[in-house]
C-alpha atoms as a PDB file:
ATOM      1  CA  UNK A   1     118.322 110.603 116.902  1.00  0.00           C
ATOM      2  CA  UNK A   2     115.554 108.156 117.363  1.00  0.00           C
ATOM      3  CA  UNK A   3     115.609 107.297 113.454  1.00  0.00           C
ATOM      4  CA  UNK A   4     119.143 106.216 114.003  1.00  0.00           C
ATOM      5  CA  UNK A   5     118.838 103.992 116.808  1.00  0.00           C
ATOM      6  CA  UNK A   6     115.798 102.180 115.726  1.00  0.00           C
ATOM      7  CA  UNK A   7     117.020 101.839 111.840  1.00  0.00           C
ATOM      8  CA  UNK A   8     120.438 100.296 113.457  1.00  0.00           C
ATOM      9  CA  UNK A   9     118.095  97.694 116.066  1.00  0.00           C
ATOM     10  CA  UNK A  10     116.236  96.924 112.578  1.00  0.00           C
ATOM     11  CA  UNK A  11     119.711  96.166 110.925  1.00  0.00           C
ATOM     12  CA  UNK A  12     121.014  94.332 114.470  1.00  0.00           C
ATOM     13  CA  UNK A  13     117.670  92.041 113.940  1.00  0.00           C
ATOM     14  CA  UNK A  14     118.198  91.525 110.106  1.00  0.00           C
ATOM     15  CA  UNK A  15     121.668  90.372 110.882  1.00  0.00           C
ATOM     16  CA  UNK A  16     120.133  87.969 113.275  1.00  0.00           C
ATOM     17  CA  UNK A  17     117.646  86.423 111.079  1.00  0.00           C
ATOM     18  CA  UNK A  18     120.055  85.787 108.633  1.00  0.00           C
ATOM     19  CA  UNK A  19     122.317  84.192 110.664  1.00  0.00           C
ATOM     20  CA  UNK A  20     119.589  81.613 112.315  1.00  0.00           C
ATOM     21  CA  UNK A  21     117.518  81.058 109.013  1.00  0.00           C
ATOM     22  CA  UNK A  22     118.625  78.966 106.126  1.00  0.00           C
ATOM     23  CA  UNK A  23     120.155  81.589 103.103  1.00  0.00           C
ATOM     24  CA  UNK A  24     117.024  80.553 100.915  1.00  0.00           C
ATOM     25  CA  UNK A  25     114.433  81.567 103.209  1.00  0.00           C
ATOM     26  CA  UNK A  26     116.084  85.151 103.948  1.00  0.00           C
ATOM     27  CA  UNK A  27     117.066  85.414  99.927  1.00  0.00           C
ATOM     28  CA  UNK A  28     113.538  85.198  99.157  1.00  0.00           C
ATOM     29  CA  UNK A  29     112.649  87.475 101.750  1.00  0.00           C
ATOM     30  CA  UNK A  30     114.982  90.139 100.605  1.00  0.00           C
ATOM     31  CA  UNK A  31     114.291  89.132  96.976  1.00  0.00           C
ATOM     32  CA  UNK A  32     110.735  89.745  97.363  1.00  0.00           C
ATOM     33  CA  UNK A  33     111.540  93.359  99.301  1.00  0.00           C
ATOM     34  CA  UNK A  34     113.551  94.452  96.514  1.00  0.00           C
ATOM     35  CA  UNK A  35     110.730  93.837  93.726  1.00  0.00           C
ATOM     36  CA  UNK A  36     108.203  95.634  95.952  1.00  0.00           C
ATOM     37  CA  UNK A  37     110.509  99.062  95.976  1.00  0.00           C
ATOM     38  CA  UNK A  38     111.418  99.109  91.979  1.00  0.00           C
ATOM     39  CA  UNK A  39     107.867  97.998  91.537  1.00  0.00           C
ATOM     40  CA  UNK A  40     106.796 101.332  93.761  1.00  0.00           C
ATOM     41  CA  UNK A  41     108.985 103.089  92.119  1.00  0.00           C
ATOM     42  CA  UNK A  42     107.584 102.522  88.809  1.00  0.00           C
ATOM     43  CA  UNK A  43     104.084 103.351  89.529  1.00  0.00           C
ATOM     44  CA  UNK A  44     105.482 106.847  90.950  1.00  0.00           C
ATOM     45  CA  UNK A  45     107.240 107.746  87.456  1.00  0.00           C
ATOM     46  CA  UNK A  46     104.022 106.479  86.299  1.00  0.00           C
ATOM     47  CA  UNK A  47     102.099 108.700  88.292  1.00  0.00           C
ATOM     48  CA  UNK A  48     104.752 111.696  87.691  1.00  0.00           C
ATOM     49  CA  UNK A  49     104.385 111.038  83.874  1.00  0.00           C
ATOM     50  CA  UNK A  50     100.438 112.125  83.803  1.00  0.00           C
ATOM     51  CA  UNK A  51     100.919 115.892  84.632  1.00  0.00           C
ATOM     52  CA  UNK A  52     103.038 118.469  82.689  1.00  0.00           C
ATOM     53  CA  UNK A  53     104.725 119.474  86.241  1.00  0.00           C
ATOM     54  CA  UNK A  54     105.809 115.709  86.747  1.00  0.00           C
ATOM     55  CA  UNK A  55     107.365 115.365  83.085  1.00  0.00           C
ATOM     56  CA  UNK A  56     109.333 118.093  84.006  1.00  0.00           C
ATOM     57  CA  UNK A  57     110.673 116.999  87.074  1.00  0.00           C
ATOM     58  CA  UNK A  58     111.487 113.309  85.223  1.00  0.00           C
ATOM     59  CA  UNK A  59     113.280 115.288  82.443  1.00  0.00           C
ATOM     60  CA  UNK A  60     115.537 117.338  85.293  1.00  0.00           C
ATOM     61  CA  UNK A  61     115.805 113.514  86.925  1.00  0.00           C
ATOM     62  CA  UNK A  62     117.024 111.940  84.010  1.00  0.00           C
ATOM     63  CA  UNK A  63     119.498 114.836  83.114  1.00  0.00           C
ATOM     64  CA  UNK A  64     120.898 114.465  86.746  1.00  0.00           C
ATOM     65  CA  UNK A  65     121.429 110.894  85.939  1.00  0.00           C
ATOM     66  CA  UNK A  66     123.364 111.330  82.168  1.00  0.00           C
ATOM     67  CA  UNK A  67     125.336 114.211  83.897  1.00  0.00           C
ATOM     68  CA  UNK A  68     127.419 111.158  86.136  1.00  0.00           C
END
């Protein structure tokens, strides 16, 4: 699957950055990465939250989550 292939070249070039750059520079890279997705996912629960049909689907969410 094309997906695949170029998802494992993106991990094959990740691997090679962080094995020719110092660990700080790639840390804050990955740092800053990781903000940006919980920070996206906030403004979508956000989002979801303003509707009646998006409170409901956070309530089913969050009893999926207690149910572990």
């Amino acid at each position: 699957m094309i997906r695949d292939k170029t998802h494992m070249e993106f991990v094959d070039r990740w691997a090679e950055h962080v094995m020719s750059v110092p660990r700080e520079k790639w840390k804050a890279e990955q740092t800053a990465f990781i903000n940006s997705v919980f920070e996206k996912a906030g403004h979508f629960y956000k989002r979801l939250e303003k509707s009646e049909k998006g409170r409901g689907i956070l309530k089913r969410l969050k009893e999926e989550r207690t149910k572990r």
